[in-house]
N, C-alpha and C. Protein backbone atom coordinates (compact mmCIF):
# COMPACT_ATOMS: atom_id res chain seq x y z
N UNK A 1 -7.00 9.73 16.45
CA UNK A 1 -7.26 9.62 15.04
C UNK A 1 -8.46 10.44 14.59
N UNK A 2 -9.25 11.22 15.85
CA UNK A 2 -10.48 11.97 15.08
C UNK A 2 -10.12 12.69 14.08
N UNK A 3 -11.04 12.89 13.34
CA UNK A 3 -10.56 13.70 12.36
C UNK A 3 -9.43 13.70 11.21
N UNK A 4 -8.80 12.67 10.98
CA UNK A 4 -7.61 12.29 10.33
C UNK A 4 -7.89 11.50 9.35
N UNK A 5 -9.39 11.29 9.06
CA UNK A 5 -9.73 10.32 7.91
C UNK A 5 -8.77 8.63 7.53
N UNK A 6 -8.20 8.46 8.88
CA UNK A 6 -7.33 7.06 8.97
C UNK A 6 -7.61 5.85 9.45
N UNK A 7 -9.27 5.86 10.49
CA UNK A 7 -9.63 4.68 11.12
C UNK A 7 -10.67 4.03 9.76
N UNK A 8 -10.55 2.54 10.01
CA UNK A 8 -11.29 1.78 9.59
C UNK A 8 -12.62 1.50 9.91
N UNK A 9 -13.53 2.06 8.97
CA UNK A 9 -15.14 2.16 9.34
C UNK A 9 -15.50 0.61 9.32
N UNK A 10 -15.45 -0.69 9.03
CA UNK A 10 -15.76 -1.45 8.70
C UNK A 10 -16.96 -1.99 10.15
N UNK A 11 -16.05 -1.55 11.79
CA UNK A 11 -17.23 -1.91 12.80
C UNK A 11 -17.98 -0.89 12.50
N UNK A 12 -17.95 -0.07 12.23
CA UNK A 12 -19.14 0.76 12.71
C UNK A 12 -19.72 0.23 11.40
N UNK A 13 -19.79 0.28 10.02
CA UNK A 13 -20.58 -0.41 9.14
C UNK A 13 -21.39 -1.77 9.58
N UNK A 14 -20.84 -2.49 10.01
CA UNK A 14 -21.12 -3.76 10.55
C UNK A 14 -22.20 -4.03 11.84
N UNK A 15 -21.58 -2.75 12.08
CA UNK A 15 -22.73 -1.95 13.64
C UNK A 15 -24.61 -2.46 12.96
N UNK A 16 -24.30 -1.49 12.03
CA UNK A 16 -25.66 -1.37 11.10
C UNK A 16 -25.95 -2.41 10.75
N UNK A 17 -25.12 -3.31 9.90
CA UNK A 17 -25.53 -4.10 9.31
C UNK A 17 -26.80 -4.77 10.66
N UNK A 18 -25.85 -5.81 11.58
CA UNK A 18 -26.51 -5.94 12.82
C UNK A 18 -28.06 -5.22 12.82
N UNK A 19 -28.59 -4.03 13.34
CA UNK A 19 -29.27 -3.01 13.54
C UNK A 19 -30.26 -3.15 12.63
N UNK A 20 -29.53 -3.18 11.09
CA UNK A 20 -30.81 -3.98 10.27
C UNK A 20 -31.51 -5.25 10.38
N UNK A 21 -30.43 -6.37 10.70
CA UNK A 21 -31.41 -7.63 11.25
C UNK A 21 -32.28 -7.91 11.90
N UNK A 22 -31.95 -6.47 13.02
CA UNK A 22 -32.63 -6.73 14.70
C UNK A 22 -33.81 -5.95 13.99
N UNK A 23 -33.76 -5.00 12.62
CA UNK A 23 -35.37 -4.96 12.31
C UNK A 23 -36.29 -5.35 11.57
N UNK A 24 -35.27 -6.61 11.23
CA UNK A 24 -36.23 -7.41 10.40
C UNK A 24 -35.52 -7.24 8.90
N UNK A 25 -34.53 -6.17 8.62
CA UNK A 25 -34.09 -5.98 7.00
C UNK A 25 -32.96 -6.85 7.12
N UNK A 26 -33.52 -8.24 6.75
CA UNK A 26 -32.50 -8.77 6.49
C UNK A 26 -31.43 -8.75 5.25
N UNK A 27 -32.63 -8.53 3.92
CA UNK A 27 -32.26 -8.59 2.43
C UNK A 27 -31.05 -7.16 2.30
N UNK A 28 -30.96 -6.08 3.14
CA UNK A 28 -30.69 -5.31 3.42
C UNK A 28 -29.25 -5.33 4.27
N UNK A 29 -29.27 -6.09 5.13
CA UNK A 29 -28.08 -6.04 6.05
C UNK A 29 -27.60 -7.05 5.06
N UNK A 30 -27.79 -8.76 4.29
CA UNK A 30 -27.15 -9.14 3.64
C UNK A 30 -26.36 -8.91 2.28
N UNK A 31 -27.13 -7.30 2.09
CA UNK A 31 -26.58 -6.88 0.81
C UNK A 31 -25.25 -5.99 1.50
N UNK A 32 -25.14 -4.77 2.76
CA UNK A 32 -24.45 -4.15 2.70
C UNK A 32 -23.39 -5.53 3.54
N UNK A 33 -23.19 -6.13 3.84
CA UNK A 33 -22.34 -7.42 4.66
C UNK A 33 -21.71 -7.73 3.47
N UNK A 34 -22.17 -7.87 2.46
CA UNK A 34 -21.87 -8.62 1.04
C UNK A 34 -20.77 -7.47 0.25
N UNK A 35 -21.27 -5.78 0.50
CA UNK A 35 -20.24 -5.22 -0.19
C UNK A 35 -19.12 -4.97 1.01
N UNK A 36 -19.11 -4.83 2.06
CA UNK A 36 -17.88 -4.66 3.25
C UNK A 36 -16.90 -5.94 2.63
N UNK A 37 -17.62 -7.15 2.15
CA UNK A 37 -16.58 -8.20 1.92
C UNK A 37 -16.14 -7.94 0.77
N UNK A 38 -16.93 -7.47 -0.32
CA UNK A 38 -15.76 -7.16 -1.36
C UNK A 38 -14.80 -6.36 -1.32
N UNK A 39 -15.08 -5.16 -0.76
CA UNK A 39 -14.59 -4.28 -0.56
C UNK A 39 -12.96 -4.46 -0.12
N UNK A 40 -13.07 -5.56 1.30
CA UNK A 40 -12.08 -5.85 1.75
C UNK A 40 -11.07 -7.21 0.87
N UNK A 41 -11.86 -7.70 0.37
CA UNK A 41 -11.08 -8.93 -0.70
C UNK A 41 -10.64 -8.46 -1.81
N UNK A 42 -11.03 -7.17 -2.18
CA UNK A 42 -10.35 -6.51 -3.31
C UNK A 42 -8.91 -5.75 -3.33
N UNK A 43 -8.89 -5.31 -1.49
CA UNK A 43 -7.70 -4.33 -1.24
C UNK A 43 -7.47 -3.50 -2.45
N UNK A 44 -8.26 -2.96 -3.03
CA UNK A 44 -7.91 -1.71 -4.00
C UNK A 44 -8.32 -0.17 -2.53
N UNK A 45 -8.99 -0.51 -1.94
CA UNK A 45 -9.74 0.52 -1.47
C UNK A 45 -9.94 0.69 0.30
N UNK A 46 -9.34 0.00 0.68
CA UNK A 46 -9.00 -0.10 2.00
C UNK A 46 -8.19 0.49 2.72
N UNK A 47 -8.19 0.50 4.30
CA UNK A 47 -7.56 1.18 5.37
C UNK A 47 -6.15 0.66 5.48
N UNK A 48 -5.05 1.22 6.20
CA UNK A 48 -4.35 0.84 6.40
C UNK A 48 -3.83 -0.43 7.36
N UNK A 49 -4.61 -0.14 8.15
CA UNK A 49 -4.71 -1.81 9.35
C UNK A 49 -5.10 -3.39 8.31
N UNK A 50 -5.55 -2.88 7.13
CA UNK A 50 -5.96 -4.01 6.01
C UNK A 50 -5.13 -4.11 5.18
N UNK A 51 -3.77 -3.34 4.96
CA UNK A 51 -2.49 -3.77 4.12
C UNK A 51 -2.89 -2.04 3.20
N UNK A 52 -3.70 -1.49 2.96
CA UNK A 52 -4.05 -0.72 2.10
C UNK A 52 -3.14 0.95 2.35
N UNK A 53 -3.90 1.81 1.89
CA UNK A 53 -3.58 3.49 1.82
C UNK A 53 -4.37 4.05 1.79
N UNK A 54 -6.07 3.59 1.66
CA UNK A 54 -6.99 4.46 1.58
C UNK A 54 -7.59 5.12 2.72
N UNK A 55 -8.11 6.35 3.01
CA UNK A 55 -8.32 6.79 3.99
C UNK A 55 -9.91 6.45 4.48
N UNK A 56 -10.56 6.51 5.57
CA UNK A 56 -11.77 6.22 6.09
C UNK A 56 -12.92 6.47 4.90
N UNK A 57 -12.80 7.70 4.49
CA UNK A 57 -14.21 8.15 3.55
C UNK A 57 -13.67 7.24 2.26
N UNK A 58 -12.40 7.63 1.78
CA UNK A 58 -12.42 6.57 0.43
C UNK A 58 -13.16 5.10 0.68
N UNK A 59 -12.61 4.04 1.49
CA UNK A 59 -13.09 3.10 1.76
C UNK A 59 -14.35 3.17 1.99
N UNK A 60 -15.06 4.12 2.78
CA UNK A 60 -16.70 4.16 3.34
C UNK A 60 -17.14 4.44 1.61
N UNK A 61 -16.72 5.09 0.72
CA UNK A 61 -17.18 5.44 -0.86
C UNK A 61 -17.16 3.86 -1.47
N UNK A 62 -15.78 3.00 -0.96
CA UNK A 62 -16.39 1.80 -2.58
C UNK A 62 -17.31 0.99 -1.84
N UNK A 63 -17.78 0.91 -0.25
CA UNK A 63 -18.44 0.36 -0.11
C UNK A 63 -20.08 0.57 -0.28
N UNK A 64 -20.37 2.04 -0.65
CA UNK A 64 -21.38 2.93 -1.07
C UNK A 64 -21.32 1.91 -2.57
N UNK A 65 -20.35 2.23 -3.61
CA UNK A 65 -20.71 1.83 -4.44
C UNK A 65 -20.78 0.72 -5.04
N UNK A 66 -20.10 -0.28 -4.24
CA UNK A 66 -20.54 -1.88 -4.31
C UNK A 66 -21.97 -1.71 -3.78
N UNK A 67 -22.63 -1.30 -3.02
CA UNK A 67 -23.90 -1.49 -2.55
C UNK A 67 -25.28 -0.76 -3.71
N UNK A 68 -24.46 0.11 -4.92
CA UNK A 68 -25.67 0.27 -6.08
C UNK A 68 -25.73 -0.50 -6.82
């Protein structure tokens, strides 16, 4: 799938989230945790393994912009 813009970023987002706790940003990891869940309860904008059509960067984008 490299390169095919088709895998679901959500672990590797989640990676971070993690990564922020372990430095103390919690207010930070609970905000981007908070848009991965909308993101995914909305299914407007999601991967295909999630029922969706959107490709990796679309999805990695609404979760950018749930997080402004």
């Amino acid at each position: 799938y490299k390169g095919l813009d088709k895998v679901n970023p959500t672990a590797l987002i989640l990676s971070a989230k993690l990564m922020l706790e372990h430095i103390g940003e919690s207010e930070a990891a609970s905000r981007l945790e908070k848009a991965v869940s909308e993101v995914v309860y909305e299914k407007k904008h999601v991967t295909y393994d999630l029922g969706g059509t959107a490709g990796t960067k679309e999805m990695g984008s609404a979760i950018i912009e749930k997080l402004k």
